[in-house]
N, C-alpha and C. Protein backbone atom coordinates (compact mmCIF):
# COMPACT_ATOMS: atom_id res chain seq x y z
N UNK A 1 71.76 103.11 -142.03
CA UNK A 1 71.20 102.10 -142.90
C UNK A 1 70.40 101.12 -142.06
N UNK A 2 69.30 100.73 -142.59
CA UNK A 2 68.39 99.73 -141.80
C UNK A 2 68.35 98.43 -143.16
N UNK A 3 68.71 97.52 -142.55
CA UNK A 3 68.22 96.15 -143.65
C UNK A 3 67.07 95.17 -142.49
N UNK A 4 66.83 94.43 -143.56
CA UNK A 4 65.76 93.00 -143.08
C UNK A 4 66.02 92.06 -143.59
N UNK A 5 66.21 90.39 -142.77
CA UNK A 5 66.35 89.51 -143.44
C UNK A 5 65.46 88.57 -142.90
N UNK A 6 65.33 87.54 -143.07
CA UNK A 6 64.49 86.47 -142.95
C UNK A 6 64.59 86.37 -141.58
N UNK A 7 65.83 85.59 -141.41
CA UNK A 7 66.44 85.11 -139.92
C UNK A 7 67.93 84.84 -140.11
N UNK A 8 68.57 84.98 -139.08
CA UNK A 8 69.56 85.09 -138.62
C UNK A 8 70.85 84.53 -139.65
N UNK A 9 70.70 83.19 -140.42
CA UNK A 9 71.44 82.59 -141.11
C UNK A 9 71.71 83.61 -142.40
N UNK A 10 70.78 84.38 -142.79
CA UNK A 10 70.36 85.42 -144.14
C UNK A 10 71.19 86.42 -143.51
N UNK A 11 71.06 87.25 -142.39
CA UNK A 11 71.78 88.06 -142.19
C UNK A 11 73.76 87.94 -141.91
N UNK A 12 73.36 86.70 -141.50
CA UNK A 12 75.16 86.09 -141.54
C UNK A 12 76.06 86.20 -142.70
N UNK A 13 74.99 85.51 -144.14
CA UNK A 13 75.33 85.36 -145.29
C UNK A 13 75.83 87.04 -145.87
N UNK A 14 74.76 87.64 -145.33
CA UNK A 14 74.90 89.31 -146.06
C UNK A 14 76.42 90.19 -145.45
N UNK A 15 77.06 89.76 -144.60
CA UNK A 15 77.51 90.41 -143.73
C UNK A 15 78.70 90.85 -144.82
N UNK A 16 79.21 89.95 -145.34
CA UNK A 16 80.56 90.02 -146.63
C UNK A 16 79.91 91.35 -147.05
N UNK A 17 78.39 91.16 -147.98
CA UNK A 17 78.31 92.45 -148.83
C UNK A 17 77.79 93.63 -147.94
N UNK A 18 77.70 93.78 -146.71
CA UNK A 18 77.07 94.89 -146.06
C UNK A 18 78.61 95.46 -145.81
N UNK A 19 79.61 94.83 -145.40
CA UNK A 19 81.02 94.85 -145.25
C UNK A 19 81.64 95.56 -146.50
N UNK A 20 81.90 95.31 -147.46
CA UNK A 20 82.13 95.80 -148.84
C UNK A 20 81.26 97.30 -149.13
N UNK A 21 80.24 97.72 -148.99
CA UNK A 21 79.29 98.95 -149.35
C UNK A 21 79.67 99.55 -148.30
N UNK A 22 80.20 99.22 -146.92
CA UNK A 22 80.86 100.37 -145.96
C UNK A 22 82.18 100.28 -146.13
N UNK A 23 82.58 99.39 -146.90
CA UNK A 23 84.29 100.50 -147.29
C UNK A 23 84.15 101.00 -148.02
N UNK A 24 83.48 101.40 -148.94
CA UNK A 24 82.67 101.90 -150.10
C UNK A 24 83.46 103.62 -149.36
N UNK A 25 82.72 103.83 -148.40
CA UNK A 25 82.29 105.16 -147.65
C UNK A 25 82.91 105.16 -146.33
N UNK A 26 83.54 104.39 -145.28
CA UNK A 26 84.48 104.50 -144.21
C UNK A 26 84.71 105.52 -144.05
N UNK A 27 85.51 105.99 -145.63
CA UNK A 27 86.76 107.33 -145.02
C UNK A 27 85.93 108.35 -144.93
N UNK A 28 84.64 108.84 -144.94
CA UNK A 28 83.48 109.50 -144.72
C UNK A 28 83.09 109.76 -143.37
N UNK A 29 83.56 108.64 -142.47
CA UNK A 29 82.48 108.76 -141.51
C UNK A 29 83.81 109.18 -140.20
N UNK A 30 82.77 109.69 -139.35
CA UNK A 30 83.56 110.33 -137.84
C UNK A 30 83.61 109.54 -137.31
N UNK A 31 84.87 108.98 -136.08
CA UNK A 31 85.16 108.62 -135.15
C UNK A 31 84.77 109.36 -134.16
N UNK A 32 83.78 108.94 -133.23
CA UNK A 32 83.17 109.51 -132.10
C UNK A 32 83.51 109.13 -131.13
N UNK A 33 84.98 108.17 -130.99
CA UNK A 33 85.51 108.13 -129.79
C UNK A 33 84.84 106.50 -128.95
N UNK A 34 85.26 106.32 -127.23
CA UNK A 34 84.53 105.10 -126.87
C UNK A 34 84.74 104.04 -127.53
N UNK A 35 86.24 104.17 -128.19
CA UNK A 35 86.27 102.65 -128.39
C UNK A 35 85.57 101.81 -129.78
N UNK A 36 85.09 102.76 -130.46
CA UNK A 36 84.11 102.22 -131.07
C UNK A 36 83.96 102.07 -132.46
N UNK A 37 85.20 102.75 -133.21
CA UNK A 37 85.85 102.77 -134.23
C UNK A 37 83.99 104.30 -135.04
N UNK A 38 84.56 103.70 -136.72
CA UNK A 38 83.61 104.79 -137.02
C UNK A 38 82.43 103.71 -137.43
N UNK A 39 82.01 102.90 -136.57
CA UNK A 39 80.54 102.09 -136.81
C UNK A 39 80.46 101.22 -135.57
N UNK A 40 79.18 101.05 -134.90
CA UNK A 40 79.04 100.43 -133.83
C UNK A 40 78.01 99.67 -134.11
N UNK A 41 77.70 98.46 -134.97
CA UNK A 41 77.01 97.66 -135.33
C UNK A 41 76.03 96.79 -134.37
N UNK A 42 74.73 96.92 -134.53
CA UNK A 42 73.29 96.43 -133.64
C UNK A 42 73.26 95.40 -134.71
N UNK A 43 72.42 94.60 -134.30
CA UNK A 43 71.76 93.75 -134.66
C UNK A 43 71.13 92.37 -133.44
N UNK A 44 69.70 92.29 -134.08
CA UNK A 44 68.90 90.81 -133.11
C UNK A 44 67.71 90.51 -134.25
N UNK A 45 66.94 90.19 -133.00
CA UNK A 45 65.04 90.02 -134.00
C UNK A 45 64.93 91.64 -134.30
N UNK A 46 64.69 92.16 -133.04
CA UNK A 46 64.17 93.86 -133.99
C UNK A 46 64.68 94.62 -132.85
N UNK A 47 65.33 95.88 -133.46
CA UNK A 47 66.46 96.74 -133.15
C UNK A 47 65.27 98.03 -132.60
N UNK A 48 64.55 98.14 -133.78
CA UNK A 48 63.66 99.28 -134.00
C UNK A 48 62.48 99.03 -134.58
N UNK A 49 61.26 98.76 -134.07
CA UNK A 49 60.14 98.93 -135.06
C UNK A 49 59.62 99.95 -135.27
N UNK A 50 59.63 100.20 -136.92
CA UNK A 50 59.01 101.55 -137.51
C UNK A 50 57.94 101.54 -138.11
């Protein structure tokens, strides 16, 4: 999943509902080990420009 927010305070606010739509689907996803459970969450200014 890729989102966009304004700045930083917008993405803080979202975090509850980005949180909620991945328990949604959790029991879905692989543990790949490293500590890292089954999500290893990025985020800054830009991760990836596409």
């Amino acid at each position: 999943m890729v989102g966009e927010w304004n700045d930083m305070d917008s993405l803080a606010a979202a975090r509850p509902m980005m949180i909620g739509i991945l328990d949604t689907f959790r029991d879905m996803l692989e543990d790949l080990g490293s500590d890292l459970g089954v999500t290893d969450p990025v985020s800054g200014s830009v991760v990836a420009e596409i």
